[in-house]
PDB file of N, CA and C in Angstrom:
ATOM      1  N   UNK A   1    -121.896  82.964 178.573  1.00  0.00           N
ATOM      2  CA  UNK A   1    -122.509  83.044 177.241  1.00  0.00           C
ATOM      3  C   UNK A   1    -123.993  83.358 177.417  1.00  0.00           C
ATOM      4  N   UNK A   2    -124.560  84.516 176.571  1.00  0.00           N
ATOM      5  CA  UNK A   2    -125.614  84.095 176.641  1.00  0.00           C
ATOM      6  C   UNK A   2    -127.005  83.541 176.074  1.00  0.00           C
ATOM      7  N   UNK A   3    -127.756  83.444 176.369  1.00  0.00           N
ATOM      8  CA  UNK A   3    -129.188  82.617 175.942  1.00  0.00           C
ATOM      9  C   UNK A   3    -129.029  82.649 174.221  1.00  0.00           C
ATOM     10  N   UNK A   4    -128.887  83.675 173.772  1.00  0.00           N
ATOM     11  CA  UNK A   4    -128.870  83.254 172.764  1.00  0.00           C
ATOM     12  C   UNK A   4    -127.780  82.706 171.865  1.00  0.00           C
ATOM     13  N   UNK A   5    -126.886  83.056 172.340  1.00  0.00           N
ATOM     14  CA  UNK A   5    -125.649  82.516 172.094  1.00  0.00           C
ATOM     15  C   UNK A   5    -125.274  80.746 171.971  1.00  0.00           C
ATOM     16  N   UNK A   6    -125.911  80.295 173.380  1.00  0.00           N
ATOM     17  CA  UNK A   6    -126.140  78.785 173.525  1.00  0.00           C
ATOM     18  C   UNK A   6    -127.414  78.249 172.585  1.00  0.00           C
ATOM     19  N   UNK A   7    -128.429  79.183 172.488  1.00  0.00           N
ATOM     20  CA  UNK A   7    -129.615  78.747 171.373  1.00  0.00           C
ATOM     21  C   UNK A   7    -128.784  78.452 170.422  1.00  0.00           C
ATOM     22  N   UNK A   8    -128.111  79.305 169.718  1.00  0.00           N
ATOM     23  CA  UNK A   8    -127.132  79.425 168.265  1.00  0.00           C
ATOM     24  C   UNK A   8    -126.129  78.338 168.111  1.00  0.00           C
ATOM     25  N   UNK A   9    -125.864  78.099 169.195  1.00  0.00           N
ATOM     26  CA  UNK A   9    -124.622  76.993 169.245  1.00  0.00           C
ATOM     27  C   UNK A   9    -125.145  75.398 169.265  1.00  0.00           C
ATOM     28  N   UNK A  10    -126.689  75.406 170.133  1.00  0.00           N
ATOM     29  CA  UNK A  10    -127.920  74.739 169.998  1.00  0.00           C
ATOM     30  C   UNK A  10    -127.719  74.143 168.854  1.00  0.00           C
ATOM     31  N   UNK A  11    -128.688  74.863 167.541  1.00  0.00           N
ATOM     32  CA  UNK A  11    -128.577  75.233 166.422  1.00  0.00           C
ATOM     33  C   UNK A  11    -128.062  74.607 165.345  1.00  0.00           C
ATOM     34  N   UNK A  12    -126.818  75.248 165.652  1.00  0.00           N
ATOM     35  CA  UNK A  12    -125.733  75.097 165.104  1.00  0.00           C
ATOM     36  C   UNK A  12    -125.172  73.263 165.203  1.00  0.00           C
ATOM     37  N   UNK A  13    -125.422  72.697 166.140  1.00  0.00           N
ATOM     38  CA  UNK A  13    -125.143  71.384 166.372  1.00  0.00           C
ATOM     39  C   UNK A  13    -126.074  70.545 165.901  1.00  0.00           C
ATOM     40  N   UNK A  14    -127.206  71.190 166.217  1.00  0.00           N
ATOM     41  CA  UNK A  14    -128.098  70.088 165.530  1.00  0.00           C
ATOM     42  C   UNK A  14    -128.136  69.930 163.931  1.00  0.00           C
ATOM     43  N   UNK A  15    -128.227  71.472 163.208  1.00  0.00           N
ATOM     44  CA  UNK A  15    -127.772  71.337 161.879  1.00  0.00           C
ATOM     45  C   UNK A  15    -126.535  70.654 161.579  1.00  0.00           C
ATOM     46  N   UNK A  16    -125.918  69.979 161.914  1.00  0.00           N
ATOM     47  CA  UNK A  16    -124.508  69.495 161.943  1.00  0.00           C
ATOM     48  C   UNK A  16    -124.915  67.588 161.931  1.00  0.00           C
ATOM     49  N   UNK A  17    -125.914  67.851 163.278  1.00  0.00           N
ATOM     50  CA  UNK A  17    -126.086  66.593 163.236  1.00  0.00           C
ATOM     51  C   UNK A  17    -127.072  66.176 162.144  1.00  0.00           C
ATOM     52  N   UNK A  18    -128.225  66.899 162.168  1.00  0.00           N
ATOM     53  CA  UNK A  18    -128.418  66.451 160.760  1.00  0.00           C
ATOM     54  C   UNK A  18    -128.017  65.864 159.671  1.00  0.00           C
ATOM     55  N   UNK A  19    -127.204  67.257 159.217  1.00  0.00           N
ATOM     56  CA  UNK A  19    -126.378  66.679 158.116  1.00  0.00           C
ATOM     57  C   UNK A  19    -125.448  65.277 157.989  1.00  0.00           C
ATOM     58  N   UNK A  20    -125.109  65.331 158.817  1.00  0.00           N
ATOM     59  CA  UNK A  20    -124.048  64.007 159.548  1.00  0.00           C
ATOM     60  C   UNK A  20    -125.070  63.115 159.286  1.00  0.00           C
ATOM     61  N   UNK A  21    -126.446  62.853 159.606  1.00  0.00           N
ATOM     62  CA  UNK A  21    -127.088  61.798 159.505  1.00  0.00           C
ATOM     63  C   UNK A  21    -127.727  61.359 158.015  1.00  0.00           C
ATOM     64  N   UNK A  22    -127.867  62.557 157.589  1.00  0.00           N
ATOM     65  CA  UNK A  22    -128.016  62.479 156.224  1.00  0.00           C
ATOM     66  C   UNK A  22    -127.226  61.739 155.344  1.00  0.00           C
ATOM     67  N   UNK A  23    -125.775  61.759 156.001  1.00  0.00           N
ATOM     68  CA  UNK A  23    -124.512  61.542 154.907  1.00  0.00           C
ATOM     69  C   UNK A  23    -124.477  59.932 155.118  1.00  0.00           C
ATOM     70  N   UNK A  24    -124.617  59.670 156.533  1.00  0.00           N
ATOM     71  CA  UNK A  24    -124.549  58.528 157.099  1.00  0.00           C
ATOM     72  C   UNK A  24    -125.685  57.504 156.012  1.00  0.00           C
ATOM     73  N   UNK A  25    -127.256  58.041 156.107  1.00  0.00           N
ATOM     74  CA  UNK A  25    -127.978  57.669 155.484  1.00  0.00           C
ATOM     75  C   UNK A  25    -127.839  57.176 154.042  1.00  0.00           C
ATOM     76  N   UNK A  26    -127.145  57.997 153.384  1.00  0.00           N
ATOM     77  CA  UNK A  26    -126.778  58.276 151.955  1.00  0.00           C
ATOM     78  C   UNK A  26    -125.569  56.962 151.899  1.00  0.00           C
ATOM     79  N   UNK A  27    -124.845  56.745 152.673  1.00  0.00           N
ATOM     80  CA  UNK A  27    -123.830  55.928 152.850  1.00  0.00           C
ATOM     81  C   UNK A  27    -124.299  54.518 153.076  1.00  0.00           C
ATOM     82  N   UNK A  28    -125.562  54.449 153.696  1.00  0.00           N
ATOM     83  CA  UNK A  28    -126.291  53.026 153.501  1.00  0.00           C
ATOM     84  C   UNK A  28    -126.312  52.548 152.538  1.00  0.00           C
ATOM     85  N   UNK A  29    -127.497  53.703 151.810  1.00  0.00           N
ATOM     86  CA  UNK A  29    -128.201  53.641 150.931  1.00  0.00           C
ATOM     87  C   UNK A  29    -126.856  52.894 149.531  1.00  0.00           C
ATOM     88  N   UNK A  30    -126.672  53.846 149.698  1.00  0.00           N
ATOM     89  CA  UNK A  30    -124.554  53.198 148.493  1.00  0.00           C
ATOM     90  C   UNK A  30    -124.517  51.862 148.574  1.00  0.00           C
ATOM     91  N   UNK A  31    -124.171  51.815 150.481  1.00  0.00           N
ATOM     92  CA  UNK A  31    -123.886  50.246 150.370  1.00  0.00           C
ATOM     93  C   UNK A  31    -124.499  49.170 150.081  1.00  0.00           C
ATOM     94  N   UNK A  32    -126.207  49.522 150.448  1.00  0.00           N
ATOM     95  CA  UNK A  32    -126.824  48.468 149.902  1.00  0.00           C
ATOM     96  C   UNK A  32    -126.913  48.221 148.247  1.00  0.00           C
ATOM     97  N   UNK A  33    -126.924  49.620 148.064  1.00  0.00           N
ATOM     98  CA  UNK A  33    -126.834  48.892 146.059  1.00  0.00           C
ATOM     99  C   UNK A  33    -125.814  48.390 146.174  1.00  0.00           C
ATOM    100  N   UNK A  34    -124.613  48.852 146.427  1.00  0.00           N
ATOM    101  CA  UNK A  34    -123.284  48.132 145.507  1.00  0.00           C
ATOM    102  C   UNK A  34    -123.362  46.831 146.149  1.00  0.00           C
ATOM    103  N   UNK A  35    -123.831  45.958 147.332  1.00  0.00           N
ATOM    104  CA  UNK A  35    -124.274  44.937 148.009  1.00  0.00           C
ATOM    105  C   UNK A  35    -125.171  44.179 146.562  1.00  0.00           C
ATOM    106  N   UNK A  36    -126.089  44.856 146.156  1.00  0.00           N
ATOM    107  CA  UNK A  36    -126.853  44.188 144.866  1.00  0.00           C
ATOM    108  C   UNK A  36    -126.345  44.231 143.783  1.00  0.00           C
ATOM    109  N   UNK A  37    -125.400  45.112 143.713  1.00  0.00           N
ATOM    110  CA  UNK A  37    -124.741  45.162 142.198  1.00  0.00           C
ATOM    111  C   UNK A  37    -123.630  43.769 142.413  1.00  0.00           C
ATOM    112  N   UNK A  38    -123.155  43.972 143.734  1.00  0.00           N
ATOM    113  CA  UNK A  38    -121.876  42.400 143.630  1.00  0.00           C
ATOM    114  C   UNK A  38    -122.899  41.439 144.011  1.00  0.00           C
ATOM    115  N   UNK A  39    -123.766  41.444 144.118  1.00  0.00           N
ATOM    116  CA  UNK A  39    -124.825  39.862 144.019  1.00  0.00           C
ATOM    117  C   UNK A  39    -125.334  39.571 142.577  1.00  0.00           C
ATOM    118  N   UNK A  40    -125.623  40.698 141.813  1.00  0.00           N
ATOM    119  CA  UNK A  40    -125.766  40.705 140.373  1.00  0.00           C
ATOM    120  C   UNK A  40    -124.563  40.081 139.517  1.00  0.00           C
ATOM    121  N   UNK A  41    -123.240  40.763 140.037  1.00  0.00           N
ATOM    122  CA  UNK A  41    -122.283  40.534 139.099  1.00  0.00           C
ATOM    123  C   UNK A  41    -121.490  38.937 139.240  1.00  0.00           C
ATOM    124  N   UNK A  42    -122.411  38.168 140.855  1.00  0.00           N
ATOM    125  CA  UNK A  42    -121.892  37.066 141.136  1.00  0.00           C
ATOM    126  C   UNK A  42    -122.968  36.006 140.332  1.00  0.00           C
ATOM    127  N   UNK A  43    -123.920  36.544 140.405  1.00  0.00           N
ATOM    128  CA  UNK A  43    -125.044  35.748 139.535  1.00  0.00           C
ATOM    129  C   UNK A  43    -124.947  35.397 138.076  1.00  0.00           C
ATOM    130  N   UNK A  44    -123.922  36.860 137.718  1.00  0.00           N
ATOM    131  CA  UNK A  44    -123.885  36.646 136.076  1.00  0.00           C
ATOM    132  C   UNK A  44    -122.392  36.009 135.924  1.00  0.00           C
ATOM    133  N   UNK A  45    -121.808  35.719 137.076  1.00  0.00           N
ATOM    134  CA  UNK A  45    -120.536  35.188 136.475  1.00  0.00           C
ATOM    135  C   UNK A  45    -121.088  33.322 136.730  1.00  0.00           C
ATOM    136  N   UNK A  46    -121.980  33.453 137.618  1.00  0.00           N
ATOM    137  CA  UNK A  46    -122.222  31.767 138.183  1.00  0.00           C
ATOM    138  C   UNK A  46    -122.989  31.145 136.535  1.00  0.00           C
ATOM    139  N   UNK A  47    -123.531  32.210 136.084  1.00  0.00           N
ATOM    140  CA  UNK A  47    -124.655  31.712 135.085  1.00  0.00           C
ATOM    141  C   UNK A  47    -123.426  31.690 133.541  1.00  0.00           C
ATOM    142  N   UNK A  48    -122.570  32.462 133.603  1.00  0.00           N
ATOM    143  CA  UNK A  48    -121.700  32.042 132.598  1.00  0.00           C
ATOM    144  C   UNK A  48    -120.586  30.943 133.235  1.00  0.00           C
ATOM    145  N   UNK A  49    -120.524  30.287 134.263  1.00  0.00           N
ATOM    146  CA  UNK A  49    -119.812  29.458 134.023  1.00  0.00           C
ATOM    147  C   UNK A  49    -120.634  28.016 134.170  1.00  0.00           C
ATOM    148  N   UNK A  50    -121.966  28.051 134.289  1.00  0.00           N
ATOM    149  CA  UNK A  50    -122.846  26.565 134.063  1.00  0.00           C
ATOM    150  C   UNK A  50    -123.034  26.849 132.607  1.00  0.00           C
ATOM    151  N   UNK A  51    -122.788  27.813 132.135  1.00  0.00           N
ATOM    152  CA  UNK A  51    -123.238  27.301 130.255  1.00  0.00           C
ATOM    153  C   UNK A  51    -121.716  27.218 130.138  1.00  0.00           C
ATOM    154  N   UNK A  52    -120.714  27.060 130.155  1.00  0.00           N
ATOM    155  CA  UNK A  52    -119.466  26.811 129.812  1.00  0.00           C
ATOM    156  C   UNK A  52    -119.659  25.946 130.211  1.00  0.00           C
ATOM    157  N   UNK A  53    -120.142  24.852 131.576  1.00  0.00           N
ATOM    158  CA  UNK A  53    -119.912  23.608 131.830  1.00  0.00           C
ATOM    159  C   UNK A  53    -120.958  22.922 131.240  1.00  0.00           C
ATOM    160  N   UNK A  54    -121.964  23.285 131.030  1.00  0.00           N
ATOM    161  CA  UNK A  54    -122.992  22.904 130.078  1.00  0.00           C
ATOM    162  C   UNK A  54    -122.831  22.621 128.667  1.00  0.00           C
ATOM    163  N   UNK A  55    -121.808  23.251 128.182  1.00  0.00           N
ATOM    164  CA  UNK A  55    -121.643  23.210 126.984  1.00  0.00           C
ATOM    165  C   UNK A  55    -119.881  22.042 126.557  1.00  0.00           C
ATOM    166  N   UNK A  56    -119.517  22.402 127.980  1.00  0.00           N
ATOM    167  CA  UNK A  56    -118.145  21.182 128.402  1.00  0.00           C
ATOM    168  C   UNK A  56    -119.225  19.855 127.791  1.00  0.00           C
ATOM    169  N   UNK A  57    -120.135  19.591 128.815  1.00  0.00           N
ATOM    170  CA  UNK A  57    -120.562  17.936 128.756  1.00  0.00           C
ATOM    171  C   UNK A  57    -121.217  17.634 127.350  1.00  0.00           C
ATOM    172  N   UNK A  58    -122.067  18.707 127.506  1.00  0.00           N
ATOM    173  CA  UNK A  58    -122.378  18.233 124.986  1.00  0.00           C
ATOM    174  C   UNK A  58    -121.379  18.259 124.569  1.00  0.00           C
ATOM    175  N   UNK A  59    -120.336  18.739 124.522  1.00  0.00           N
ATOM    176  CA  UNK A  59    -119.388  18.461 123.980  1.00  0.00           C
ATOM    177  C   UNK A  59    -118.649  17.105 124.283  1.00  0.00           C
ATOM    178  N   UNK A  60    -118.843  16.422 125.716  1.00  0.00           N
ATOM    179  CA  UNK A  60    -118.026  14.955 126.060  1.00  0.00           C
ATOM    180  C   UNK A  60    -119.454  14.031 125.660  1.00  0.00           C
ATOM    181  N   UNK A  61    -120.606  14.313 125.573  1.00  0.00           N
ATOM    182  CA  UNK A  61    -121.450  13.771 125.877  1.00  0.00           C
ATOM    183  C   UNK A  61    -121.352  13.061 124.045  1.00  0.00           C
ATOM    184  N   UNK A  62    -121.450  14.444 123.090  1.00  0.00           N
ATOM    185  CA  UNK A  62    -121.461  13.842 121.566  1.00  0.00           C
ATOM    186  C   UNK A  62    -120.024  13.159 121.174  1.00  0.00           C
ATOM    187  N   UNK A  63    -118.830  13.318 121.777  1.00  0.00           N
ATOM    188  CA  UNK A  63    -117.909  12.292 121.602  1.00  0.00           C
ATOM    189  C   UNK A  63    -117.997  10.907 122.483  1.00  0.00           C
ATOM    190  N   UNK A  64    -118.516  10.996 123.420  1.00  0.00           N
ATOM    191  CA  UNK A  64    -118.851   9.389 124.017  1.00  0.00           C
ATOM    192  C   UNK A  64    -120.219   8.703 123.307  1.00  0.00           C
ATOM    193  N   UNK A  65    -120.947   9.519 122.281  1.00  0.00           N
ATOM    194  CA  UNK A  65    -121.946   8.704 122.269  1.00  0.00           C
ATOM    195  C   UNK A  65    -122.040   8.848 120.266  1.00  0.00           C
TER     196      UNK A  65
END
């Protein structure tokens, strides 16, 4: 093969790897939001079930008293 042939093929791999790293990158990037979006969606389910239990005990609290 020659010289330039292996330059091209060079090239050719590294644009490849690039891209590959790009995608990889992009694939973090995803995981860490959806990582914050299910910490969000665990936060808002924790916070609706202390006002349901919050609202359990006023409710035992004004029949015991």
């Amino acid at each position: 093969m020659s010289v330039d042939g292996q330059f091209g093929n060079h090239k050719k791999r590294i644009a490849i790897t690039r891209k590959l790293m790009e995608n990889a990158r992009k694939r973090i990037e995803l995981s860490l939001e959806l990582e914050k979006e299910l910490e969000n969606l665990e936060l808002q389910r924790r916070l609706r079930q202390l006002e349901m239990e919050s609202k359990l005990l006023k409710q035992q609290e004004k029949e015991l008293g």
